[in-house]
C-alpha atoms as a PDB file:
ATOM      1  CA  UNK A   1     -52.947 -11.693 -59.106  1.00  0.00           C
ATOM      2  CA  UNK A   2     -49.743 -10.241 -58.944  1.00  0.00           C
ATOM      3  CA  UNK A   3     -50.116  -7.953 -61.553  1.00  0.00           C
ATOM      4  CA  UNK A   4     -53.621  -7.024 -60.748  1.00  0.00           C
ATOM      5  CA  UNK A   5     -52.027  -5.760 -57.208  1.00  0.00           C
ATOM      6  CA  UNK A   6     -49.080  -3.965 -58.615  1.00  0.00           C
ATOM      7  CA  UNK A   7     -51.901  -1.763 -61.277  1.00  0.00           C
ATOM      8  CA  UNK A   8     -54.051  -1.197 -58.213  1.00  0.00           C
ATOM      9  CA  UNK A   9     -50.742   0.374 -56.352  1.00  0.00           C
ATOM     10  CA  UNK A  10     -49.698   2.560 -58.940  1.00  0.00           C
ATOM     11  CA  UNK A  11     -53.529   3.505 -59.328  1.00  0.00           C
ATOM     12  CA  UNK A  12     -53.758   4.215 -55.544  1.00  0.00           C
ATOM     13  CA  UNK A  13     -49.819   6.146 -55.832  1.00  0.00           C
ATOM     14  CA  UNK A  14     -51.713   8.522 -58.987  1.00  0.00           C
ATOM     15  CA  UNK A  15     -54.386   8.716 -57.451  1.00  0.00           C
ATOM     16  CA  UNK A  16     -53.132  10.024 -54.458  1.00  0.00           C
ATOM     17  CA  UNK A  17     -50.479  12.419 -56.279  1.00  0.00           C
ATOM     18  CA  UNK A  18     -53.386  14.018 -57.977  1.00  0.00           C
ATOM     19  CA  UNK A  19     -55.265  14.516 -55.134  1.00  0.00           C
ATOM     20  CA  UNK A  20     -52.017  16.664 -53.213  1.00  0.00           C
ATOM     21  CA  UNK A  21     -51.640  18.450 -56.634  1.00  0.00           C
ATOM     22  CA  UNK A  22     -51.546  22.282 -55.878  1.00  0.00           C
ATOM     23  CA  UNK A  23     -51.040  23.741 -58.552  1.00  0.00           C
ATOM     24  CA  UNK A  24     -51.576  27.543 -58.188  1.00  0.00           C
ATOM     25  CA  UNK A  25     -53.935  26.469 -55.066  1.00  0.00           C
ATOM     26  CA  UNK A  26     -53.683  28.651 -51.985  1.00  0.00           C
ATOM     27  CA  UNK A  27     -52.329  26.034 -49.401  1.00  0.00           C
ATOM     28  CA  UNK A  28     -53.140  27.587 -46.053  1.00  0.00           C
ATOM     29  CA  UNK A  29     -56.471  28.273 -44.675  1.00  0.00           C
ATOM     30  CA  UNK A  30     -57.146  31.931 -43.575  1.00  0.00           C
ATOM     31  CA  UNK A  31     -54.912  33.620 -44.434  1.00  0.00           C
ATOM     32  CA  UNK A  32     -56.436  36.898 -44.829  1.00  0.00           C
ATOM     33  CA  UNK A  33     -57.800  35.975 -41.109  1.00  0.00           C
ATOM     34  CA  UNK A  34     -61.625  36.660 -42.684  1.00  0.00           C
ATOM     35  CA  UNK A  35     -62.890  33.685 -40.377  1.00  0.00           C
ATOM     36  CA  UNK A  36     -61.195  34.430 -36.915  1.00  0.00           C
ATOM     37  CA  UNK A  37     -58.144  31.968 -36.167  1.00  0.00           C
ATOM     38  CA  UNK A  38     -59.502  29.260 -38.010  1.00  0.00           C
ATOM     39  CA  UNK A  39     -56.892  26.855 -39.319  1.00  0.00           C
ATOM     40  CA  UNK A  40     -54.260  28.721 -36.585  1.00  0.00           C
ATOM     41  CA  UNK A  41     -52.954  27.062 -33.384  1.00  0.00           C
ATOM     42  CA  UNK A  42     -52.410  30.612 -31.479  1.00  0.00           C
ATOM     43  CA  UNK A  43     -52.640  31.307 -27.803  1.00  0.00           C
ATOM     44  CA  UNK A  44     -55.415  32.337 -25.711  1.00  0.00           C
ATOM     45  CA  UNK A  45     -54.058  35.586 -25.124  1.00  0.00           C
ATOM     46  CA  UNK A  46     -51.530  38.043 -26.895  1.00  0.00           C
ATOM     47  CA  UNK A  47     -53.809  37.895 -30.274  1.00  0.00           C
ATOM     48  CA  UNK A  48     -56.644  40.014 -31.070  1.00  0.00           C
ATOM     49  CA  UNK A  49     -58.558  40.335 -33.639  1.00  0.00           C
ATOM     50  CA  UNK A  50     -59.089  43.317 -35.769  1.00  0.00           C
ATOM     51  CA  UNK A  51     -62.246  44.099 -38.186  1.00  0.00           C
ATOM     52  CA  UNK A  52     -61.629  47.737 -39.637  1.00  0.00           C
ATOM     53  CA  UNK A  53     -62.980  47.596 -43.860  1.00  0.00           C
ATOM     54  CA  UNK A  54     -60.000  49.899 -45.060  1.00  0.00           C
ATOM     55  CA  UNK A  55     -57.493  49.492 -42.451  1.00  0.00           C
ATOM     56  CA  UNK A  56     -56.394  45.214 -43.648  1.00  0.00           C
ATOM     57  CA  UNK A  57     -53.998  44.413 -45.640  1.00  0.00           C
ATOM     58  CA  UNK A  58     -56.632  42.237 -47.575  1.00  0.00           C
ATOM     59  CA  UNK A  59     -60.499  42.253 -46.729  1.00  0.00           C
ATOM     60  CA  UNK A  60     -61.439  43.660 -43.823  1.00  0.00           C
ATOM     61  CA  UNK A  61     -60.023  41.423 -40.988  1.00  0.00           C
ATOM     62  CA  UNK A  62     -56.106  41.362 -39.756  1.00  0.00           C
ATOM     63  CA  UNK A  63     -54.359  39.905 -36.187  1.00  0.00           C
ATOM     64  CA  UNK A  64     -52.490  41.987 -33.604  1.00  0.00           C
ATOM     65  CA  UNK A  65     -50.148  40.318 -31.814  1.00  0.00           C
ATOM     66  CA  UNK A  66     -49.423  41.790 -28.782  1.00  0.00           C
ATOM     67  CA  UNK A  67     -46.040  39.941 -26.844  1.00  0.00           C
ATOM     68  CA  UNK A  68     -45.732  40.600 -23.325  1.00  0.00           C
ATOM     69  CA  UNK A  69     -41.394  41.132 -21.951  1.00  0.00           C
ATOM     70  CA  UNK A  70     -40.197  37.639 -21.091  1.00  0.00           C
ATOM     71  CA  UNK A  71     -42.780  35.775 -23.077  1.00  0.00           C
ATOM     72  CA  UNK A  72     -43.048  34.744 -26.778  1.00  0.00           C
ATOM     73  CA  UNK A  73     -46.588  34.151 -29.287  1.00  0.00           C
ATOM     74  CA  UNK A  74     -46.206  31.926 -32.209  1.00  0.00           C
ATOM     75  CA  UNK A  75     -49.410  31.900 -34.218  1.00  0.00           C
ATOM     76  CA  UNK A  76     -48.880  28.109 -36.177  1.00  0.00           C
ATOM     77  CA  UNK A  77     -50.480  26.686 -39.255  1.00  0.00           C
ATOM     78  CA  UNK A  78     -49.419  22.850 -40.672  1.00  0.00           C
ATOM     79  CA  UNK A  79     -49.196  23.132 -44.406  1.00  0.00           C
ATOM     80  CA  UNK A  80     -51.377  20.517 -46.598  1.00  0.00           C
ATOM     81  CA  UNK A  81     -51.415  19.575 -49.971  1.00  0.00           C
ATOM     82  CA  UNK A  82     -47.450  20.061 -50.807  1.00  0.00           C
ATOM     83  CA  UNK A  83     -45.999  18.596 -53.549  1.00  0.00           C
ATOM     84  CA  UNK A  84     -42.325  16.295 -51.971  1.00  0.00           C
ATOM     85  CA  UNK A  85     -39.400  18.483 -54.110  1.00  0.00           C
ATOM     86  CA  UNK A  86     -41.924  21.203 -55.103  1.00  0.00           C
ATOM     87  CA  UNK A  87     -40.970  25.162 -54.584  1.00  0.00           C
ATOM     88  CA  UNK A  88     -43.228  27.244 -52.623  1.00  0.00           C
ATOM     89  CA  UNK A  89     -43.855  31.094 -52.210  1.00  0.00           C
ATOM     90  CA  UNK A  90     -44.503  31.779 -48.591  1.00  0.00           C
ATOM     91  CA  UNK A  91     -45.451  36.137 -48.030  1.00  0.00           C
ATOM     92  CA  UNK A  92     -47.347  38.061 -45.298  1.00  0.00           C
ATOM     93  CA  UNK A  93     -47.851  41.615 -44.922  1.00  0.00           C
ATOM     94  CA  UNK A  94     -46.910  43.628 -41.439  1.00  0.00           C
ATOM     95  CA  UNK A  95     -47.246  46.870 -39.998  1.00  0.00           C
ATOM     96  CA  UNK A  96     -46.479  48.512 -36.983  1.00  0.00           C
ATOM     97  CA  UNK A  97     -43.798  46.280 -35.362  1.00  0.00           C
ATOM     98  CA  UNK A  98     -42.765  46.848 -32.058  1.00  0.00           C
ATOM     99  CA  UNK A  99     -40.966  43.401 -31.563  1.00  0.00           C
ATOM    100  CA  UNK A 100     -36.721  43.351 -31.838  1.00  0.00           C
ATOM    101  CA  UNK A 101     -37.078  39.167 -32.626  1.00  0.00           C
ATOM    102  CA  UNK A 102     -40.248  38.626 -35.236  1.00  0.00           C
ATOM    103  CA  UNK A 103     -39.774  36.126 -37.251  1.00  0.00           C
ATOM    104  CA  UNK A 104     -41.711  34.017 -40.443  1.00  0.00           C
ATOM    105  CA  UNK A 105     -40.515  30.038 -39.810  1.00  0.00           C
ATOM    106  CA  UNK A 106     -41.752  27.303 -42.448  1.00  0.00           C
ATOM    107  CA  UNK A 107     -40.347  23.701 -40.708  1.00  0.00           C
ATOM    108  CA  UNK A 108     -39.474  20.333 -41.004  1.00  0.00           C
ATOM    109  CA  UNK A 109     -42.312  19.067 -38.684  1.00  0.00           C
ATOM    110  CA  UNK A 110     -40.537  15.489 -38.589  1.00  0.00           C
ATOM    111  CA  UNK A 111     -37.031  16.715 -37.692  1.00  0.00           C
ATOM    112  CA  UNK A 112     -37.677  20.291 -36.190  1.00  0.00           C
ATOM    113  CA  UNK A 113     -35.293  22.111 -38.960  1.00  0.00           C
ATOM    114  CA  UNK A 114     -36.492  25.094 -40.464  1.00  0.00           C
ATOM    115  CA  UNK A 115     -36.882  24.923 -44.102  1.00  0.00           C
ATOM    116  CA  UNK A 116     -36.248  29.035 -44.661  1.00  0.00           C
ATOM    117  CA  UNK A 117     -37.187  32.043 -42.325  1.00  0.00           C
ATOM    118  CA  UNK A 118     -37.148  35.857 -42.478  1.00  0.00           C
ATOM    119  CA  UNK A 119     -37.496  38.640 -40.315  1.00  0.00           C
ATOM    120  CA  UNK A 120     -40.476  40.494 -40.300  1.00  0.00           C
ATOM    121  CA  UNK A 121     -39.329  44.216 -40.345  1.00  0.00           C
ATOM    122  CA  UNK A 122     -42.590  46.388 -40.867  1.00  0.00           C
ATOM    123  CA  UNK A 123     -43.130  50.435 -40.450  1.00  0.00           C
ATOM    124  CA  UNK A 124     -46.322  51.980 -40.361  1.00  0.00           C
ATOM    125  CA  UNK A 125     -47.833  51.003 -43.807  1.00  0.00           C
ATOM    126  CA  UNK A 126     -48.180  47.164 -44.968  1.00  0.00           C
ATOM    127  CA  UNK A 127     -45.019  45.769 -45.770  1.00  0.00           C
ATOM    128  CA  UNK A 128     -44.762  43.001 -47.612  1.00  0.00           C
ATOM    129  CA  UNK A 129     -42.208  39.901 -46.468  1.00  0.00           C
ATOM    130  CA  UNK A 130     -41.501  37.079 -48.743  1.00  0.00           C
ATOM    131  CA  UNK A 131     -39.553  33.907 -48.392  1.00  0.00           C
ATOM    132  CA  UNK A 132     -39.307  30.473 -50.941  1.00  0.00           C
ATOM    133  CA  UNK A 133     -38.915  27.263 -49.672  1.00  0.00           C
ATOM    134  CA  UNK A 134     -38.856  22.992 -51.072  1.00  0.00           C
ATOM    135  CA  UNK A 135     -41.299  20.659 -49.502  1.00  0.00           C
ATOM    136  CA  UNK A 136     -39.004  17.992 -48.136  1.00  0.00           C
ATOM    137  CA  UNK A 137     -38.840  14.838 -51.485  1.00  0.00           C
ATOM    138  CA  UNK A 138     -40.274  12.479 -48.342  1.00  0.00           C
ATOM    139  CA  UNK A 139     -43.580  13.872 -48.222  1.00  0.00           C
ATOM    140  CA  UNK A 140     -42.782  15.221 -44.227  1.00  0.00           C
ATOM    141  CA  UNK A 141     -45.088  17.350 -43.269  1.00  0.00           C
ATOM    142  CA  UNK A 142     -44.548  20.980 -42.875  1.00  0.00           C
ATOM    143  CA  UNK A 143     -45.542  24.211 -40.756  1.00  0.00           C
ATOM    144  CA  UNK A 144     -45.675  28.034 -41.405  1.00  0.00           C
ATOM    145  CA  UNK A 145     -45.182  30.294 -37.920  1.00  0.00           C
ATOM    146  CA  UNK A 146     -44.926  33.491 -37.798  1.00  0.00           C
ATOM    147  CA  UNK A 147     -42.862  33.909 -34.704  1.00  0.00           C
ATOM    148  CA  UNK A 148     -42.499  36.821 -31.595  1.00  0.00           C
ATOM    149  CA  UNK A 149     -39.377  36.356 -29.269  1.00  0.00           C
ATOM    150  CA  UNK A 150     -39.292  39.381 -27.862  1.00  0.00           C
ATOM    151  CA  UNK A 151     -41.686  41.929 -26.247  1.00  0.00           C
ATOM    152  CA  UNK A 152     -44.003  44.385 -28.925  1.00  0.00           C
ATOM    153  CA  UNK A 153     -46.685  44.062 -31.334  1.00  0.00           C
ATOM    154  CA  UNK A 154     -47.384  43.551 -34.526  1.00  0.00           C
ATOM    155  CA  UNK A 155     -50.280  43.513 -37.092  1.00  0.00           C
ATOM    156  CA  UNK A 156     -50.020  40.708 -39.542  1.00  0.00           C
ATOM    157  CA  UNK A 157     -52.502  40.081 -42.647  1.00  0.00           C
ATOM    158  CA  UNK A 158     -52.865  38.725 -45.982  1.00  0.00           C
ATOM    159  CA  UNK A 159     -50.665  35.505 -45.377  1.00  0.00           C
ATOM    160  CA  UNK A 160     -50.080  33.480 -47.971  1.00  0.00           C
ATOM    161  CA  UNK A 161     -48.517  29.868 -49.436  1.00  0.00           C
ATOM    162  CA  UNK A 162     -48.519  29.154 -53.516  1.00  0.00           C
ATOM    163  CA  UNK A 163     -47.080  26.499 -55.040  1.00  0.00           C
ATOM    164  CA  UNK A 164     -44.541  27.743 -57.785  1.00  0.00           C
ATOM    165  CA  UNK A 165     -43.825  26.886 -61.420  1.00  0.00           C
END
């Protein structure tokens, strides 16, 4: 009996490591913001959507974030399917920022901590950003925000989270 419980536990532990296996799987829903806000906690107001076939980053869809003085948008996405220890390749692509404080945060959802960051810094063509980061060994679960602290816009597209090898 004891046996046949410690098989069906290291069953259940491969079968549930194969089943948060990413490998070269896009992590994060919507990036390319095709469907809306779908998958993204964002505000009710500050984001609009854009649908202008030659104008996105990818596809045809992109966000504008629009931050008011003395307020702050974070558009927020919990990652799933991360492999505990695992390297990922966060990027987005930005034009046209306005904003002094933009920022691209992955956390520690458990403890708060960010993970890695960078600053979005974008002109008036698509600029690419790029940042790495580990999925915490415990399995804690994890967020990508692409951050405003201070007053601007922005147009953000093509977001993206890839498991490296």
């Amino acid at each position: 009996m004891k046996r046949a419980l410690c098989a069906l536990s290291l069953l259940g532990l491969v079968a549930y490591a194969y089943s948060n296996d990413s490998h070269g799987e896009e992590i994060l829903q919507n990036g390319s913001f095709e469907n809306g806000l779908t998958g993204w906690k964002a505000p009710t107001s500050g984001i609009a959507l854009r649908n202008d076939a030659g104008s996105a980053a990818s596809g045809e869809a992109y966000v504008v974030a629009t931050i008011s003085e003395g307020h702050t948008l974070n558009l927020i996405q919990p990652l799933g399917k991360l492999e505990g220890g695992q390297k990922y390749l966060v990027s987005l692509k930005a034009r046209n920022n306005s904003s002094s404080d933009a920022r691209l945060i992955i956390r520690n959802l458990l403890n708060g901590k960010y993970l890695n960051s960078g600053t979005i810094d974008a002109g008036d063509n698509w600029t690419p950003l790029e940042t790495t980061f580990t999925a915490p060994a415990d399995g804690s679960p994890v967020s990508l925000e692409i951050s405003f602290r201070a007053a601007g816009s922005c147009e953000i597209d093509d977001v993206q989270v890839t498991r490296l090898k």
